[in-house]
Protein backbone atom coordinates (compact mmCIF):
# COMPACT_ATOMS: atom_id res chain seq x y z
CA UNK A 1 -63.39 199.17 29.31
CA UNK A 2 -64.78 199.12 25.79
CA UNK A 3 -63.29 202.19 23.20
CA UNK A 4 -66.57 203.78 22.81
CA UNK A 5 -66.25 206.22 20.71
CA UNK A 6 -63.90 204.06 17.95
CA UNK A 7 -66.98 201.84 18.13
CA UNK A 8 -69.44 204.93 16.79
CA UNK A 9 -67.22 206.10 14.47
CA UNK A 10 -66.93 202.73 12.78
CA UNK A 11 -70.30 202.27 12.91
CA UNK A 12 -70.46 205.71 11.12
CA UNK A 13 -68.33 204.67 8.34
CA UNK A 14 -70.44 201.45 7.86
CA UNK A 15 -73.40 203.90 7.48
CA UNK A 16 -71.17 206.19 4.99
CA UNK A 17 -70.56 203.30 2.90
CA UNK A 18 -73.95 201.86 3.21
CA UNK A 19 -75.45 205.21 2.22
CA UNK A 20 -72.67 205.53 -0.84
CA UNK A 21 -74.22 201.92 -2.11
CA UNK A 22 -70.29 200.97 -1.87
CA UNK A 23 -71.79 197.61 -0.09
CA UNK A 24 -74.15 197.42 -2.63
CA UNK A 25 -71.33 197.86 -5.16
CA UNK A 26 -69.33 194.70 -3.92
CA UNK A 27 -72.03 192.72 -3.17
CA UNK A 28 -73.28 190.80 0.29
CA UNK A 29 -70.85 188.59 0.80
CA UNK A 30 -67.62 190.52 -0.11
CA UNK A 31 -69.53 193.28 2.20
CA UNK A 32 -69.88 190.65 4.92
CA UNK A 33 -66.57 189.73 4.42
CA UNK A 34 -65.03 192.93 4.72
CA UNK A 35 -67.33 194.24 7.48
CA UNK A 36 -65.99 190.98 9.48
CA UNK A 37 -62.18 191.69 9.03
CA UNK A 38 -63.11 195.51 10.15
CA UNK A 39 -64.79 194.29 13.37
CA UNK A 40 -62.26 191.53 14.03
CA UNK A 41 -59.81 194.19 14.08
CA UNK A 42 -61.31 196.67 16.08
CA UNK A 43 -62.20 194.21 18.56
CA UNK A 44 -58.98 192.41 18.79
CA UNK A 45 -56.89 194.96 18.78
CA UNK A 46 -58.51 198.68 19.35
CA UNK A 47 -60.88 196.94 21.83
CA UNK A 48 -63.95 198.07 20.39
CA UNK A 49 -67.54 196.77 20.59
CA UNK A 50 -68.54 194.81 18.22
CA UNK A 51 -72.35 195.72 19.71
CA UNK A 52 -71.76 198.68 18.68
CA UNK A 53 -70.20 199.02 15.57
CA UNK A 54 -72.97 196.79 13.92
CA UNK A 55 -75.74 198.86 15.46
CA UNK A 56 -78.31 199.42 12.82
CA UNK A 57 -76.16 196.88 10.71
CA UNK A 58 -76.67 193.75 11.16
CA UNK A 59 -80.20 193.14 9.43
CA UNK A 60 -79.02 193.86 5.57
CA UNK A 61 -75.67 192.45 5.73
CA UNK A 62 -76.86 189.03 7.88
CA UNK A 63 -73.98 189.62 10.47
CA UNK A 64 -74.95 188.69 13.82
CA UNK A 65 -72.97 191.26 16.16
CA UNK A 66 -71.88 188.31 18.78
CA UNK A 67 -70.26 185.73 17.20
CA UNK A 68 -70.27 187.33 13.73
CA UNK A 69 -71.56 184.66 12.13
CA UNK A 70 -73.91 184.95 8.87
CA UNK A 71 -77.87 184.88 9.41
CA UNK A 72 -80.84 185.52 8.29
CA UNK A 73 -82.65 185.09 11.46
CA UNK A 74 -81.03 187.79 13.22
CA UNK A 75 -82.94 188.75 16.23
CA UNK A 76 -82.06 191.87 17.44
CA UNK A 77 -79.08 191.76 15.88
CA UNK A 78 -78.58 187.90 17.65
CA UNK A 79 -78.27 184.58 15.58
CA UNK A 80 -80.09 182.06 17.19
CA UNK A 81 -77.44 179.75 18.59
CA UNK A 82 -76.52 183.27 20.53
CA UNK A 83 -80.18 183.84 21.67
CA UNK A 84 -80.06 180.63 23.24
């Protein structure tokens, strides 16, 4: 069973950050980075969705939500090699 609801609220703070330009402040690929390490984290250890969290995400920071990897031919939030 996947923790829901720590899933939405990271996915909220994403949004708070994204709408405080803080990503925009460190750049894409510190923001990739660190956006990684925070869904590593919840995954591994809180057992949150990674699905989820990127929701809405994935498109300006290149993160596909499966295997985290960087792309810029997200579908859906999917790299390709995942949408195969």
């Amino acid at each position: 069973m996947s923790n829901h609801s720590g899933s939405r609220m990271l996915n909220d703070i994403i949004q708070l950050l994204n709408d405080q330009e803080v990503l925009n402040t460190i750049g894409l690929q510190k923001s990739q980075q660190v956006i990684t390490q925070i869904v590593d984290i919840a995954s591994r250890i809180y057992d949150c969705n990674s699905g989820e969290i990127l929701d809405g995400h994935t498109d300006y920071l290149n993160l596909c939500y499966c295997c985290l990897a960087i792309a810029t031919d997200l579908d859906n939030g999917l790299c390709h090699s995942c949408r195969s």
